[in-house]
Protein backbone atom coordinates (compact mmCIF):
# COMPACT_ATOMS: atom_id res chain seq x y z
CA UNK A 1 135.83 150.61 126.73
CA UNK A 2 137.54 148.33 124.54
CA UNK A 3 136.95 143.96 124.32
CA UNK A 4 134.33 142.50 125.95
CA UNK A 5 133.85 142.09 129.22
CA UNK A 6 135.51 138.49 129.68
CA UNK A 7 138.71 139.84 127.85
CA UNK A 8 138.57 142.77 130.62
CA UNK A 9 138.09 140.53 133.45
CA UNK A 10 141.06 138.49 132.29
CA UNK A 11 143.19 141.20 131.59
CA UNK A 12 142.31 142.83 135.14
CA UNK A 13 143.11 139.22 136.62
CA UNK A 14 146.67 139.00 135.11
CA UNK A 15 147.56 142.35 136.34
CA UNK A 16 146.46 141.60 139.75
CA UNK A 17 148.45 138.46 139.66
CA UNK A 18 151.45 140.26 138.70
CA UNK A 19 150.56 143.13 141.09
CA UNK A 20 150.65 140.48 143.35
CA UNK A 21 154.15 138.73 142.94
CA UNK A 22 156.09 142.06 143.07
CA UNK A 23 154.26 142.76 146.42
CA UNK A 24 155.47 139.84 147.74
CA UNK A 25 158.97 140.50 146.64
CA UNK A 26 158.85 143.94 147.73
CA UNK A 27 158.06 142.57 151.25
CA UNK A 28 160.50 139.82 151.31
CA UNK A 29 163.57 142.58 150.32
CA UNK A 30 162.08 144.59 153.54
CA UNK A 31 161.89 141.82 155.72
CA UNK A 32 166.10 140.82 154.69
CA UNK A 33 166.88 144.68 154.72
CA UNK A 34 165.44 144.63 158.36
CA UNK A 35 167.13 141.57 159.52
CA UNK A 36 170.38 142.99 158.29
CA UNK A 37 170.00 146.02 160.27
CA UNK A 38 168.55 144.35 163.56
CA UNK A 39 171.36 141.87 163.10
CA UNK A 40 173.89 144.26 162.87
CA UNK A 41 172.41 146.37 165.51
CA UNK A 42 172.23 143.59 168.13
CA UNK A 43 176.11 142.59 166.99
CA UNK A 44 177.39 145.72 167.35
CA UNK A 45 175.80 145.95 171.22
CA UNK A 46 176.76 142.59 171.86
CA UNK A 47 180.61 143.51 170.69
CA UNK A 48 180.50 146.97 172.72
CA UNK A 49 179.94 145.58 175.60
CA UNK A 50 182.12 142.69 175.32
CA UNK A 51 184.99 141.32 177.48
CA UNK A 52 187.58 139.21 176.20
CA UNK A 53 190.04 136.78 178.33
CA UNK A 54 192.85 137.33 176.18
CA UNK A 55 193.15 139.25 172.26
CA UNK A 56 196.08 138.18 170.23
CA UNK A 57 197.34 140.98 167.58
CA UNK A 58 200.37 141.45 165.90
CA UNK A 59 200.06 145.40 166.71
CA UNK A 60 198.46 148.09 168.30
CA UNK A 61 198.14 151.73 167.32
CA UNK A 62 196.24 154.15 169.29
CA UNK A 63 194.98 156.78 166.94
CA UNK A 64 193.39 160.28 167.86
CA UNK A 65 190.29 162.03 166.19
CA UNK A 66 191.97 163.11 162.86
CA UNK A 67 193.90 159.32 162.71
CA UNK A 68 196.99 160.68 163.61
CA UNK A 69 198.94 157.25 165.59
CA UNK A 70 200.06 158.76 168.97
CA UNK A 71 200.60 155.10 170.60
CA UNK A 72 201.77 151.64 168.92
CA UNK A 73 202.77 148.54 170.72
CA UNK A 74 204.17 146.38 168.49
CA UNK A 75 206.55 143.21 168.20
CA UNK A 76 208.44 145.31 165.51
CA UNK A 77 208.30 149.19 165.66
CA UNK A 78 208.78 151.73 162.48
CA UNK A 79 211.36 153.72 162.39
CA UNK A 80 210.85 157.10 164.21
CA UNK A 81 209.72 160.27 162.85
CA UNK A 82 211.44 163.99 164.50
CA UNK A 83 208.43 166.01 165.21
CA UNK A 84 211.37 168.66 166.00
CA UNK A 85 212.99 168.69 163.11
CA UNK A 86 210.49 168.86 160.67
CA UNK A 87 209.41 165.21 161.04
CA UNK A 88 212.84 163.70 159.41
CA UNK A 89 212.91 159.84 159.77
CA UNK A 90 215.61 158.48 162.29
CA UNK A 91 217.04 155.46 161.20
CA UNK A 92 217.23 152.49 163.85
CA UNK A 93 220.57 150.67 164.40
CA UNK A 94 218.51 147.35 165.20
CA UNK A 95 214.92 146.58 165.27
CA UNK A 96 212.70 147.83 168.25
CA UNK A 97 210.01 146.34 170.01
CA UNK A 98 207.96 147.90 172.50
């Protein structure tokens, strides 16, 4: 036991203040970190469940589990790849839509 007892008090009362401010930063990072995930949690509900009127896009692809497109509707379609033949790309003689 080092200082007197006034020098210990004082040093004790700095460390609790500064014990004290990182607390309260601690708790203020949890409190955003769990808005961000209720937010996000509520968002992704509220767009799950949602209906739209109309939705413009310039394409659709409808992909299966291993992202392989087996669908597109678009206003300007790739050119087409030969599963038969070893997936050779057909060229178009004008653009496709469809």
């Amino acid at each position: 036991m080092q200082g007197s007892l006034e020098d210990r008090i004082y040093a004790c009362e700095k460390e609790n203040a500064r014990l004290r401010k990182l607390v309260f930063r601690q708790n203020i990072l949890w409190a955003i970190v769990l808005l961000l995930i209720g937010g996000s949690a509520v968002a992704d509900v509220s767009i799950h469940n949602a209906t739209f009127g109309a939705i413009k896009a310039s394409e659709v692809a409808v992909v299966d589990a291993k992202g392989i497109v087996r669908a597109r509707l678009s206003g300007d379609l790739p050119d087409p790849v030969m599963t038969g033949s070893g997936g050779r790309v057909s060229k178009r003689g004008s653009k496709a839509a469809g």
